[in-house]
N, C-alpha and C. Protein backbone atom coordinates (compact mmCIF):
# COMPACT_ATOMS: atom_id res chain seq x y z
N UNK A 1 0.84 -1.18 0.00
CA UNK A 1 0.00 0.00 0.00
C UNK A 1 0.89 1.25 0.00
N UNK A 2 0.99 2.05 -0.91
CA UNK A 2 1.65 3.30 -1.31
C UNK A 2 0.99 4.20 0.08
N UNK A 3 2.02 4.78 0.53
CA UNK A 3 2.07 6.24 1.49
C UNK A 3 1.47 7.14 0.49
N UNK A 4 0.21 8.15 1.00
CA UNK A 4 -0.02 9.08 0.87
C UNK A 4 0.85 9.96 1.55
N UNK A 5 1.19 11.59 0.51
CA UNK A 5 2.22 12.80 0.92
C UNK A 5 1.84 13.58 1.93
N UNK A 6 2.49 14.04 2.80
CA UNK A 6 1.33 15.06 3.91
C UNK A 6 0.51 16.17 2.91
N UNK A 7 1.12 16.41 1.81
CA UNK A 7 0.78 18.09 0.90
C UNK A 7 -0.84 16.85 0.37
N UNK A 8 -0.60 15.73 -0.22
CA UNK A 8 -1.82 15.33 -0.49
C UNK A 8 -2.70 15.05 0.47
N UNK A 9 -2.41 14.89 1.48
CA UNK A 9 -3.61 14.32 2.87
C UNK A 9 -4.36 15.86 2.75
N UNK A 10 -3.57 16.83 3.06
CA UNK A 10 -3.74 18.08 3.31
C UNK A 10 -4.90 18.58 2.33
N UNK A 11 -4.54 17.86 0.75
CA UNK A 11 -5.34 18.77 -0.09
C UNK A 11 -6.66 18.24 0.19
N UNK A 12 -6.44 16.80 0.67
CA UNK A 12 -7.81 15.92 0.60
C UNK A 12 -8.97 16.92 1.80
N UNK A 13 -8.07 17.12 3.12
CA UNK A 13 -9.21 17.93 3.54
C UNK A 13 -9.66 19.29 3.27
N UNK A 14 -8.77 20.14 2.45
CA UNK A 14 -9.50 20.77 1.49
C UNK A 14 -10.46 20.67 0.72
N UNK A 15 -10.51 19.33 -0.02
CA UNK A 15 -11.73 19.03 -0.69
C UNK A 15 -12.61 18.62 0.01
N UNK A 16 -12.34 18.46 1.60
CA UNK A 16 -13.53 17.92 2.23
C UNK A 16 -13.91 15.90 2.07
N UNK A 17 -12.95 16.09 1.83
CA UNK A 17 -13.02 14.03 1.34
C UNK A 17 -12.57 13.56 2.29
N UNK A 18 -13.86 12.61 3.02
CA UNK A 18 -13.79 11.65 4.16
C UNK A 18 -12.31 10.98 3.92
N UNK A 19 -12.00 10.87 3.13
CA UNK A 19 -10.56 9.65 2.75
C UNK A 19 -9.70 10.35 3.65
N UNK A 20 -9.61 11.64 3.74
CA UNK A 20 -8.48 12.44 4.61
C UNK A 20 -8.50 11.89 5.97
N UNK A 21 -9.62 11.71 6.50
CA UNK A 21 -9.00 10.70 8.01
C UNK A 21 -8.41 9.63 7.79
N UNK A 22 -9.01 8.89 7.32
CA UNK A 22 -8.05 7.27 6.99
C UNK A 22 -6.59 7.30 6.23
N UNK A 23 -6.42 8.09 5.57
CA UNK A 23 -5.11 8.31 5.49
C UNK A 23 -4.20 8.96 6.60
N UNK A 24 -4.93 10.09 7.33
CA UNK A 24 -4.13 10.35 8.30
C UNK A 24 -3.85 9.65 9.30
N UNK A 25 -5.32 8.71 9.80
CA UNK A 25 -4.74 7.51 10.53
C UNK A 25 -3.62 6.65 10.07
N UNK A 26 -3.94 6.33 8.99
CA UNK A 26 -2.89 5.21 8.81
C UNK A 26 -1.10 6.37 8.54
N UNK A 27 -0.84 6.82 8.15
CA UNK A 27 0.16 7.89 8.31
C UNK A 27 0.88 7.93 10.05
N UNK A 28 -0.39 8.75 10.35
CA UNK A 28 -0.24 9.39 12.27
C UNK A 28 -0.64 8.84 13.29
N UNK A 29 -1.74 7.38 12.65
CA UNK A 29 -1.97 7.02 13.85
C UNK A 29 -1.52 6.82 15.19
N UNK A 30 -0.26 5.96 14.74
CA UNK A 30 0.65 5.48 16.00
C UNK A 30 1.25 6.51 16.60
N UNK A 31 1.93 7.52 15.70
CA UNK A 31 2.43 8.19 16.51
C UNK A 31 1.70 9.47 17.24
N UNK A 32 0.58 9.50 16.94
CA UNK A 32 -0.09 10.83 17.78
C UNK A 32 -0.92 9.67 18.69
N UNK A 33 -1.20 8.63 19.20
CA UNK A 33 -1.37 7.91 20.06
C UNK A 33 -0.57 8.01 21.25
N UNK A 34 0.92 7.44 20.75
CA UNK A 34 2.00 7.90 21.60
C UNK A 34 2.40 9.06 21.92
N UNK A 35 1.78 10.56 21.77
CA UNK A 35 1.69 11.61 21.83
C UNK A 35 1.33 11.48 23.27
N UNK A 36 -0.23 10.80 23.13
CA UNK A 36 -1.78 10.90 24.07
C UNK A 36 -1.01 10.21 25.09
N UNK A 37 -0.32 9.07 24.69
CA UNK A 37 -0.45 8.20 25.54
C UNK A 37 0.66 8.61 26.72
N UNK A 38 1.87 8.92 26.25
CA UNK A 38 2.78 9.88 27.09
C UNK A 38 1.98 10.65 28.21
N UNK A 39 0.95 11.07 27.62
CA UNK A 39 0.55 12.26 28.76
C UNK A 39 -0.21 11.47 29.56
N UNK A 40 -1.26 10.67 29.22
CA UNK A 40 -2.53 9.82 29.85
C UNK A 40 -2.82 8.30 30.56
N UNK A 41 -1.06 8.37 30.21
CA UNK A 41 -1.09 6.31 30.48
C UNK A 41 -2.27 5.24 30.64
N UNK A 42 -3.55 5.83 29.54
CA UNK A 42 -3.99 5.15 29.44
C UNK A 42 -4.76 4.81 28.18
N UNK A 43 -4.82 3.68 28.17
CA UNK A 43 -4.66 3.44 26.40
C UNK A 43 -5.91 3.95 25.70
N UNK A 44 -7.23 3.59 26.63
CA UNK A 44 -8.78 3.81 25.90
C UNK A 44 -8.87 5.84 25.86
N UNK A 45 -8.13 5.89 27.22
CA UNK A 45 -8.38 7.54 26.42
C UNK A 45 -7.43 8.32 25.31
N UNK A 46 -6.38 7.40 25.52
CA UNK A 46 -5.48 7.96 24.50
C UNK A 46 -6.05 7.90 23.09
N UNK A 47 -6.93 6.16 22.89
CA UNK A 47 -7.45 6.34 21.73
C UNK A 47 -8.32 7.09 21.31
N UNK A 48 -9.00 7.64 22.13
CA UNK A 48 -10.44 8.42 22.27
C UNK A 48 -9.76 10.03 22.06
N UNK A 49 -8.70 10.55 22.42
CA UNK A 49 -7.83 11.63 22.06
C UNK A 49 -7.46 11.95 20.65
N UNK A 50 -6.70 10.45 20.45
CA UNK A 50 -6.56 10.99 18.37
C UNK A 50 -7.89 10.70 17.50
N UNK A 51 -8.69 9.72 17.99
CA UNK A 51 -9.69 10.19 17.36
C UNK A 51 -10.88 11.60 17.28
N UNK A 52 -10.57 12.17 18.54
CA UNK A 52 -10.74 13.52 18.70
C UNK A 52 -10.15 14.46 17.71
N UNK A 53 -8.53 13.93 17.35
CA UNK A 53 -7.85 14.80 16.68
C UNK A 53 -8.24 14.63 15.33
N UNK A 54 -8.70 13.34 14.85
CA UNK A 54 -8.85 13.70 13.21
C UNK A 54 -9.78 14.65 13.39
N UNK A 55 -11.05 14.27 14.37
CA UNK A 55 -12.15 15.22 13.96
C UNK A 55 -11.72 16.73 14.18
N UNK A 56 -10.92 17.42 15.01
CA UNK A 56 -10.66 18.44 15.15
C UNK A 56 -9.73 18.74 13.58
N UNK A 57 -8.65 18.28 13.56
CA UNK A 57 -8.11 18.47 12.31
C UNK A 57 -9.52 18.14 10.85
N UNK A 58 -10.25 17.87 10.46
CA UNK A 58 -10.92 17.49 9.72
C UNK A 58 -11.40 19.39 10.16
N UNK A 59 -12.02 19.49 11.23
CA UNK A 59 -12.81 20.83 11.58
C UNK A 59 -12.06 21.93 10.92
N UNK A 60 -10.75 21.96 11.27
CA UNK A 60 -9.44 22.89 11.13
C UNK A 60 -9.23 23.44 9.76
N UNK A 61 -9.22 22.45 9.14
CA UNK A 61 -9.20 22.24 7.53
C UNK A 61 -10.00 21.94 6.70
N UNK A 62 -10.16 22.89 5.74
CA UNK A 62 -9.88 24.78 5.65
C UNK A 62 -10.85 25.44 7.20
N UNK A 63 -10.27 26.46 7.56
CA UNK A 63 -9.30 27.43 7.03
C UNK A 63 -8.04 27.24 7.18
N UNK A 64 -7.45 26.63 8.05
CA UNK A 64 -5.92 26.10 8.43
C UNK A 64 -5.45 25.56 7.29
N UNK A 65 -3.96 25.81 7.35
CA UNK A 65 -3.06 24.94 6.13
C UNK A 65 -1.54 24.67 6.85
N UNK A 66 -1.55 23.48 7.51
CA UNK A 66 -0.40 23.43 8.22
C UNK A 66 0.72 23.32 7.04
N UNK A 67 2.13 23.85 7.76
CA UNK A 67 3.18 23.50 6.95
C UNK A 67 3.60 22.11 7.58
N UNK A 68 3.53 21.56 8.74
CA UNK A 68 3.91 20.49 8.71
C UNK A 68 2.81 19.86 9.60
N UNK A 69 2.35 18.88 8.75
CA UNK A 69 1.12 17.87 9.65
C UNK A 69 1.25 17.36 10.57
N UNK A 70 2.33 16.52 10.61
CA UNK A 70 2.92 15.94 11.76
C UNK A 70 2.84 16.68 12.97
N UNK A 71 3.66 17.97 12.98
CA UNK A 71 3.18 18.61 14.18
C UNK A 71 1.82 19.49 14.35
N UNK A 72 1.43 19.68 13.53
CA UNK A 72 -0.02 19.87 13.37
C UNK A 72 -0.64 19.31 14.43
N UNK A 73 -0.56 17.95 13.96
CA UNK A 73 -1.98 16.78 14.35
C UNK A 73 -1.18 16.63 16.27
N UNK A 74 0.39 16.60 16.02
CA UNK A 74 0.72 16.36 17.59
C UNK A 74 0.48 17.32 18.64
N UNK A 75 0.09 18.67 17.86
CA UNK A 75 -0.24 20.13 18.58
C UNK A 75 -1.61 19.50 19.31
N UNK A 76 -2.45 19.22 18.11
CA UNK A 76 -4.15 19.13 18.72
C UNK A 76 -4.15 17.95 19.46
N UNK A 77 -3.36 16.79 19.23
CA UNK A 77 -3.38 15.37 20.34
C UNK A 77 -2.72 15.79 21.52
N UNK A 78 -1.86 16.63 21.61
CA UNK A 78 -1.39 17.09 23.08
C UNK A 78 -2.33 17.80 23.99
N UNK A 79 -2.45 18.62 23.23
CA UNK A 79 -3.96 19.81 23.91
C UNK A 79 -5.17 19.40 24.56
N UNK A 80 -5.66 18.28 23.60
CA UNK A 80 -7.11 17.49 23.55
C UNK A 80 -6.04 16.56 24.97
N UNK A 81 -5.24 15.69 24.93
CA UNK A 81 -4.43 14.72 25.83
C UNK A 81 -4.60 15.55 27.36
N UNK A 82 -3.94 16.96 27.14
CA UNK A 82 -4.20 17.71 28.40
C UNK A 82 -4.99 18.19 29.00
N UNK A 83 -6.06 18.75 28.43
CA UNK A 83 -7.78 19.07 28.53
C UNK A 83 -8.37 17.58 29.37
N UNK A 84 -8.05 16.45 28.62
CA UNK A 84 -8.58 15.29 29.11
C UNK A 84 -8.24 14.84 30.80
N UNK A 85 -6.42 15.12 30.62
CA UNK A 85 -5.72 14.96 32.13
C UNK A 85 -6.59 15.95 33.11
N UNK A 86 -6.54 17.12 32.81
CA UNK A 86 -6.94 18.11 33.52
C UNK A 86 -8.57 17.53 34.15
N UNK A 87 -9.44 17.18 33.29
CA UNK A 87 -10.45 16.98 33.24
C UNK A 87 -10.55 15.53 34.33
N UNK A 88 -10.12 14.61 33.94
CA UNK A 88 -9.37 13.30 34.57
C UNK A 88 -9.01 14.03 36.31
N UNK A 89 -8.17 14.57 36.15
CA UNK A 89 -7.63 14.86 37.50
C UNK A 89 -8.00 15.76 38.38
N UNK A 90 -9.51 16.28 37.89
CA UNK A 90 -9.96 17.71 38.70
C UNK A 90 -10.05 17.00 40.22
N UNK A 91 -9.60 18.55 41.07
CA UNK A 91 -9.78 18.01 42.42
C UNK A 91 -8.54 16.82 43.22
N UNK A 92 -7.79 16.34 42.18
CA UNK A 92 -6.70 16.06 43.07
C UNK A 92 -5.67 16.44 41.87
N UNK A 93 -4.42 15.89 42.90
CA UNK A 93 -3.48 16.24 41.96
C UNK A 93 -2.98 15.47 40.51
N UNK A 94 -3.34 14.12 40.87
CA UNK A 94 -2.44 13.04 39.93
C UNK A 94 -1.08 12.79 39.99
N UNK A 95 -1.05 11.70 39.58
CA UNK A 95 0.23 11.36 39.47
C UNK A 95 0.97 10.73 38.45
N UNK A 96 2.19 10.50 37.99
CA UNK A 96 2.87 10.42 36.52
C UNK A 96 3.83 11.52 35.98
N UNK A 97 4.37 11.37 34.58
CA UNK A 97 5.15 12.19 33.94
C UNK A 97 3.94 13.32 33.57
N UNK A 98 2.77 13.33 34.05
CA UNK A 98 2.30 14.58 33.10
C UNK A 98 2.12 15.36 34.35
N UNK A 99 1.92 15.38 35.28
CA UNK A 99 1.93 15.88 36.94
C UNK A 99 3.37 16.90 36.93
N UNK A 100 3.81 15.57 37.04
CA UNK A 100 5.65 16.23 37.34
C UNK A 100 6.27 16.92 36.58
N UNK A 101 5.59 16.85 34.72
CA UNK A 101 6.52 18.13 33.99
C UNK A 101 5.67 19.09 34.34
N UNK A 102 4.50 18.87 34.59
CA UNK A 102 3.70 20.47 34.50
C UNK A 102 4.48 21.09 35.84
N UNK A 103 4.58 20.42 37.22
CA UNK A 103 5.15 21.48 38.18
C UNK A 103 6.38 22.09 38.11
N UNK A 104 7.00 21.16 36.65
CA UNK A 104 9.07 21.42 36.75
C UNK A 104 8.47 22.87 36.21
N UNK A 105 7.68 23.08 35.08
CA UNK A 105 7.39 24.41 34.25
C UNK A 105 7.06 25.35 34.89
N UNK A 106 5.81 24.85 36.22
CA UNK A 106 5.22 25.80 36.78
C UNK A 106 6.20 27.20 37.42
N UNK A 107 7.19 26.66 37.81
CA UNK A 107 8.22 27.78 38.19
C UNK A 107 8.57 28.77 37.32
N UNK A 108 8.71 28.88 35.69
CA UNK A 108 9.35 29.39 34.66
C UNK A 108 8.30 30.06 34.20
N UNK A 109 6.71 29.96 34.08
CA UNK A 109 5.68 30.56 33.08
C UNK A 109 4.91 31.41 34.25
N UNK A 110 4.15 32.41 33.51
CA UNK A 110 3.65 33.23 34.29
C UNK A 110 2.20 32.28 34.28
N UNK A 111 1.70 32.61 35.49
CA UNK A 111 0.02 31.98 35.56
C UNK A 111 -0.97 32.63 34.59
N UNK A 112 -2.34 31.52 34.50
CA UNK A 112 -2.66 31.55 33.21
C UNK A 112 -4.37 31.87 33.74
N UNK A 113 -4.57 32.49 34.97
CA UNK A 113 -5.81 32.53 35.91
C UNK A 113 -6.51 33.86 35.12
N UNK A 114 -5.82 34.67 34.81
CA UNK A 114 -6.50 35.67 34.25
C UNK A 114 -7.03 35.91 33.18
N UNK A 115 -8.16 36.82 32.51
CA UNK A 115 -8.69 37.37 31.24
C UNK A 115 -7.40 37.80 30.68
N UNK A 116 -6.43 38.41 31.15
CA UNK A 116 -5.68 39.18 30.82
C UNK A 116 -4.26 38.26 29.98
N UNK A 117 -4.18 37.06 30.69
CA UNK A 117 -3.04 36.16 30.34
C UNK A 117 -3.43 35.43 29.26
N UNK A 118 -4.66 35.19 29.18
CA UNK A 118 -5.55 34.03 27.86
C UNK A 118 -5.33 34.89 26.74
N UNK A 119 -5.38 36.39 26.98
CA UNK A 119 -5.25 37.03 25.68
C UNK A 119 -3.77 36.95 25.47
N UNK A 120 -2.81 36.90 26.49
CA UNK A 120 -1.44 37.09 25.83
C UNK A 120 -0.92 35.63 25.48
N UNK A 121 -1.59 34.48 25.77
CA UNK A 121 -1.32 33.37 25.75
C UNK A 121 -0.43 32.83 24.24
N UNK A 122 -1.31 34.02 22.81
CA UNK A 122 -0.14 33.48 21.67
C UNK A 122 0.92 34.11 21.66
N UNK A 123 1.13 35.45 22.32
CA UNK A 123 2.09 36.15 22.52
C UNK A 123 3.62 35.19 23.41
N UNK A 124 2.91 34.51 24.81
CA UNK A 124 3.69 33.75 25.12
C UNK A 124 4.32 32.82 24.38
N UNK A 125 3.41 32.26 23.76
CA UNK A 125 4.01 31.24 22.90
C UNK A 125 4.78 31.70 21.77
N UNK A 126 4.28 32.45 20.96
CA UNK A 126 5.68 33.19 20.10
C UNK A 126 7.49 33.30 20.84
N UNK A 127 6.70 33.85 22.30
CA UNK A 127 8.23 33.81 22.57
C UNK A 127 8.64 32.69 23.11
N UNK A 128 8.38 31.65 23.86
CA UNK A 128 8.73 30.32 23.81
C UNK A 128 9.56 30.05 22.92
N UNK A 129 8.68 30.33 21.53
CA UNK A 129 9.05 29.60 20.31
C UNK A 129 10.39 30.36 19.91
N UNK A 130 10.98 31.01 20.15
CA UNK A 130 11.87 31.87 19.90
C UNK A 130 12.94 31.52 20.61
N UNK A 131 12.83 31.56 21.91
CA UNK A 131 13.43 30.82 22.93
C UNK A 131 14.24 29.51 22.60
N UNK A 132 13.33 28.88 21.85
CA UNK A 132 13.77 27.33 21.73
C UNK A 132 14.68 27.26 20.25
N UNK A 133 14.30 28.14 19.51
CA UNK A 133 14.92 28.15 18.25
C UNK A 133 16.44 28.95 18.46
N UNK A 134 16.55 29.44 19.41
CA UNK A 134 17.93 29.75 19.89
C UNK A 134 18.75 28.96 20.85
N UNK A 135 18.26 28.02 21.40
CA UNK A 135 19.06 27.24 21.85
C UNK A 135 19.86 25.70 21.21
N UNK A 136 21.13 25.63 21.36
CA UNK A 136 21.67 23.95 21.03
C UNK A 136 20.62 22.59 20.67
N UNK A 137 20.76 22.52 19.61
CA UNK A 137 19.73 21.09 19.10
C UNK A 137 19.53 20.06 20.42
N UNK A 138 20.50 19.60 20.89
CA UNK A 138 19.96 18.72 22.03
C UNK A 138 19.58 19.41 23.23
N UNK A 139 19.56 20.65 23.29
CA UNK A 139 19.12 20.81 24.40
C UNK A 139 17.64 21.11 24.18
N UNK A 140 17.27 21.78 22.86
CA UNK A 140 15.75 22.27 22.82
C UNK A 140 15.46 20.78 22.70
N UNK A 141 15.79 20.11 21.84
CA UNK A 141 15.36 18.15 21.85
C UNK A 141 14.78 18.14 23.10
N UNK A 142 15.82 17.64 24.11
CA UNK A 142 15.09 17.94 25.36
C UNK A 142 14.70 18.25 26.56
N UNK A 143 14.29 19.34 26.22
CA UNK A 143 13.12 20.07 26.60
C UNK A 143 11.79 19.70 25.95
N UNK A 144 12.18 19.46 24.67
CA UNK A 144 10.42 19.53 23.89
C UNK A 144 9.60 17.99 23.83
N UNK A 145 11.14 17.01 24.85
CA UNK A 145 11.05 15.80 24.87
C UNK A 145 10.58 15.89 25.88
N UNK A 146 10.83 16.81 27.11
CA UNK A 146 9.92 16.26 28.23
C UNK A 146 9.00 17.20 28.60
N UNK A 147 8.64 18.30 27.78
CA UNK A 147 7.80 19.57 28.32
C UNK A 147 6.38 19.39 26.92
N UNK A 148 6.89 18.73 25.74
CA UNK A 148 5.86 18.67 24.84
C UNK A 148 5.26 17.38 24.50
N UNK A 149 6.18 16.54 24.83
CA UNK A 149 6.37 14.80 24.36
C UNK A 149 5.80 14.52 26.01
N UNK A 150 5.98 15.17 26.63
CA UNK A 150 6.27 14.89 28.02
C UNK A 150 6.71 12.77 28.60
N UNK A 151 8.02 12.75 27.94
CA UNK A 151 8.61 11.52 28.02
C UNK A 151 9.08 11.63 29.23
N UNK A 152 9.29 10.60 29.94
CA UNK A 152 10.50 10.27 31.14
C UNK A 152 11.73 10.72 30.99
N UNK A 153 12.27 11.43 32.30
CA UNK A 153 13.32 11.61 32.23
C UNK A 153 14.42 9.94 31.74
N UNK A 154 14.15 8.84 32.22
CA UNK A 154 14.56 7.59 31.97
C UNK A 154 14.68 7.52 30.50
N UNK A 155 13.69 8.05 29.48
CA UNK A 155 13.74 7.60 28.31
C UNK A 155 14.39 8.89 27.39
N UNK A 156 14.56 9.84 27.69
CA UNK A 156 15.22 10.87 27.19
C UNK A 156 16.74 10.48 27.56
N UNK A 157 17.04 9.98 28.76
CA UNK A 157 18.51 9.78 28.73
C UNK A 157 18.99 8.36 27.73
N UNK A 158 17.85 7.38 27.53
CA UNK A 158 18.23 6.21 26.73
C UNK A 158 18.39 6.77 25.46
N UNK A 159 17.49 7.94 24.94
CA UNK A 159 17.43 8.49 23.25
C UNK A 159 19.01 8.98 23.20
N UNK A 160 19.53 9.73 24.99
CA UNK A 160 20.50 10.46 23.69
C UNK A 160 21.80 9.79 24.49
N UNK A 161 21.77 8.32 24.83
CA UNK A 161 22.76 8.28 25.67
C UNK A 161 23.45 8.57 27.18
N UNK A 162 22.50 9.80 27.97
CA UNK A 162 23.14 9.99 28.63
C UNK A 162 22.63 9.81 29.81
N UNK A 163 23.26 9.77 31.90
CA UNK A 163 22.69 9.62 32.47
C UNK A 163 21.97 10.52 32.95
N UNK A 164 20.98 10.04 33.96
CA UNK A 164 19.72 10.62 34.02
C UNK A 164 19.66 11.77 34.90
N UNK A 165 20.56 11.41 35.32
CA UNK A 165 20.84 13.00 36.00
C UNK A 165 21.71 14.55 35.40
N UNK A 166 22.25 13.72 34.13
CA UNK A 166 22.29 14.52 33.09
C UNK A 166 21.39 15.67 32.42
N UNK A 167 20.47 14.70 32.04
CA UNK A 167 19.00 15.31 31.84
C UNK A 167 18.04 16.03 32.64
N UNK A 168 18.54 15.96 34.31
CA UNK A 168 17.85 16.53 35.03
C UNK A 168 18.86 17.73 35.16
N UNK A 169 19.97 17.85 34.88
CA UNK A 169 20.95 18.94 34.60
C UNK A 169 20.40 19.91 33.70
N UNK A 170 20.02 19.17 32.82
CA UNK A 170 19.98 19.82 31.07
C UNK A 170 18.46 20.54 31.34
N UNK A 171 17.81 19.55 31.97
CA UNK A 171 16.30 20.64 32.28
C UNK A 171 16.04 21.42 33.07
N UNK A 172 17.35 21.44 34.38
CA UNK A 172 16.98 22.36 35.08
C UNK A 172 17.68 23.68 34.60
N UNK A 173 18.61 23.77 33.81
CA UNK A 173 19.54 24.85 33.03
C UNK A 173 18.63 25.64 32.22
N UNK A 174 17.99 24.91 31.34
CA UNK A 174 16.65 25.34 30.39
C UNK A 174 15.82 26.05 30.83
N UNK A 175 15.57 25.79 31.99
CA UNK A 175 14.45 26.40 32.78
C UNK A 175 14.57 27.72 33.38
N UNK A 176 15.74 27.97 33.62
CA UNK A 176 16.39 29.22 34.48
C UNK A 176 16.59 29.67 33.04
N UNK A 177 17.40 29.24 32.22
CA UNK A 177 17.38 29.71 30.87
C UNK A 177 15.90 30.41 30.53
N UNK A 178 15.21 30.14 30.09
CA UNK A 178 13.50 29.90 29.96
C UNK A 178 13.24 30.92 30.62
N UNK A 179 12.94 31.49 32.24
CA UNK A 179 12.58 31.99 33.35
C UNK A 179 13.17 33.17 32.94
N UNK A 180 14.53 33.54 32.64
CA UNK A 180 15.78 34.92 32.61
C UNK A 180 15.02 35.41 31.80
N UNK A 181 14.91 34.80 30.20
CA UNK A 181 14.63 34.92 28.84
C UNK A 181 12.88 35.73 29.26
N UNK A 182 12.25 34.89 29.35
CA UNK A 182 10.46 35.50 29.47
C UNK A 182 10.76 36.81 30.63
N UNK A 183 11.82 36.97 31.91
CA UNK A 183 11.42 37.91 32.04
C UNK A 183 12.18 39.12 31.77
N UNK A 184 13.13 39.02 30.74
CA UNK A 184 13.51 39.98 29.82
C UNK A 184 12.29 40.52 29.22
N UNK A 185 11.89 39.42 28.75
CA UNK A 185 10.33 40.15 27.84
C UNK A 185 9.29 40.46 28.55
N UNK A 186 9.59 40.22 29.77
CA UNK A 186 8.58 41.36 30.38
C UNK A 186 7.52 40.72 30.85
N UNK A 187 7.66 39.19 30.91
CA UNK A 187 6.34 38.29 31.41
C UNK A 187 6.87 38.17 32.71
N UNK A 188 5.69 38.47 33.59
CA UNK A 188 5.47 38.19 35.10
C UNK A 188 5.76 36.68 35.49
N UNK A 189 6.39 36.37 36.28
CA UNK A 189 6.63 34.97 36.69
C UNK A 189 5.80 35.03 37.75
């Protein structure tokens, strides 16, 4: 069975042709599962997450035209993954890798309680994104391995070789990095 191109999946939901999910499943399935599943350790909601995501991506498109699908579809399976945790965990805390990266962050981002922060919320993220595009390939790796992927520190040190307290080096550097950087720009910690 020939791979469909992301530029053709893409055009398909332009035309609005049901075929565009089933290709994107078979394409993204697995890996925007393992997106969900990173965050949710659990398998029935994880599945219930990317199937959320075709339909959201199906919704998206048009007017959206991602340049790259892949992270596209892993943007909306993370979001929908975290909405779900959140939702999952109201009223206590939880526990897991999705608990523990959110509190490593909580120190570095300004709170998100206000009218006032929801509006600056793409603003933040622009500069994030800026942030990360200036730092050393393995170090934005990870970071985006355990703050977006939200992987184990255990499995980030197996990807790049190193020990694990390495990585707890490398993320706590990022972070103060991260923290200096946003409040140069003027975001409230």
């Amino acid at each position: 069975m020939k791979r469909v191109e992301d530029s053709r999946i893409i055009e398909l939901y332009w035309k609005r042709e049901e075929h565009a999910i089933l290709e994107t499943s078979r394409r993204y399935g697995a890996y925007c599962f393992a997106v969900a599943d990173h965050i949710l350790s659990n398998v029935q909601d994880s599945e219930e997450c990317v199937n959320d995501t075709w339909l959201r991506a199906w919704n998206s498109m048009p007017p959206q035209r991602p340049n790259q699908l892949r992270l596209f579809l892993a943007k909306i399976t993370r979001n929908l993954s975290f909405d779900k945790f959140k939702a999952r965990s109201a009223g206590k805390r939880g526990s897991g890798e999705t608990a523990v990266a959110l509190d490593e962050l909580e120190e570095c981002l300004p709170s998100s309680s206000s009218v006032e922060a929801e509006i600056a919320a793409k603003e933040l993220e622009d500069c994030v994104n800026r942030f990360l595009h200036a730092l050393p390939e393995r170090e934005c790796n990870v970071f985006l391995r355990r703050y977006f992927y939200v992987e184990s520190v255990a499995e980030i040190a197996e990807a790049y070789g190193l020990k694990e307290s390495n990585v707890w080096m490398i993320l706590s550097r990022t972070r103060k990095k991260l923290r200096s950087f946003l409040e140069k720009e003027d975001y409230a910690i």
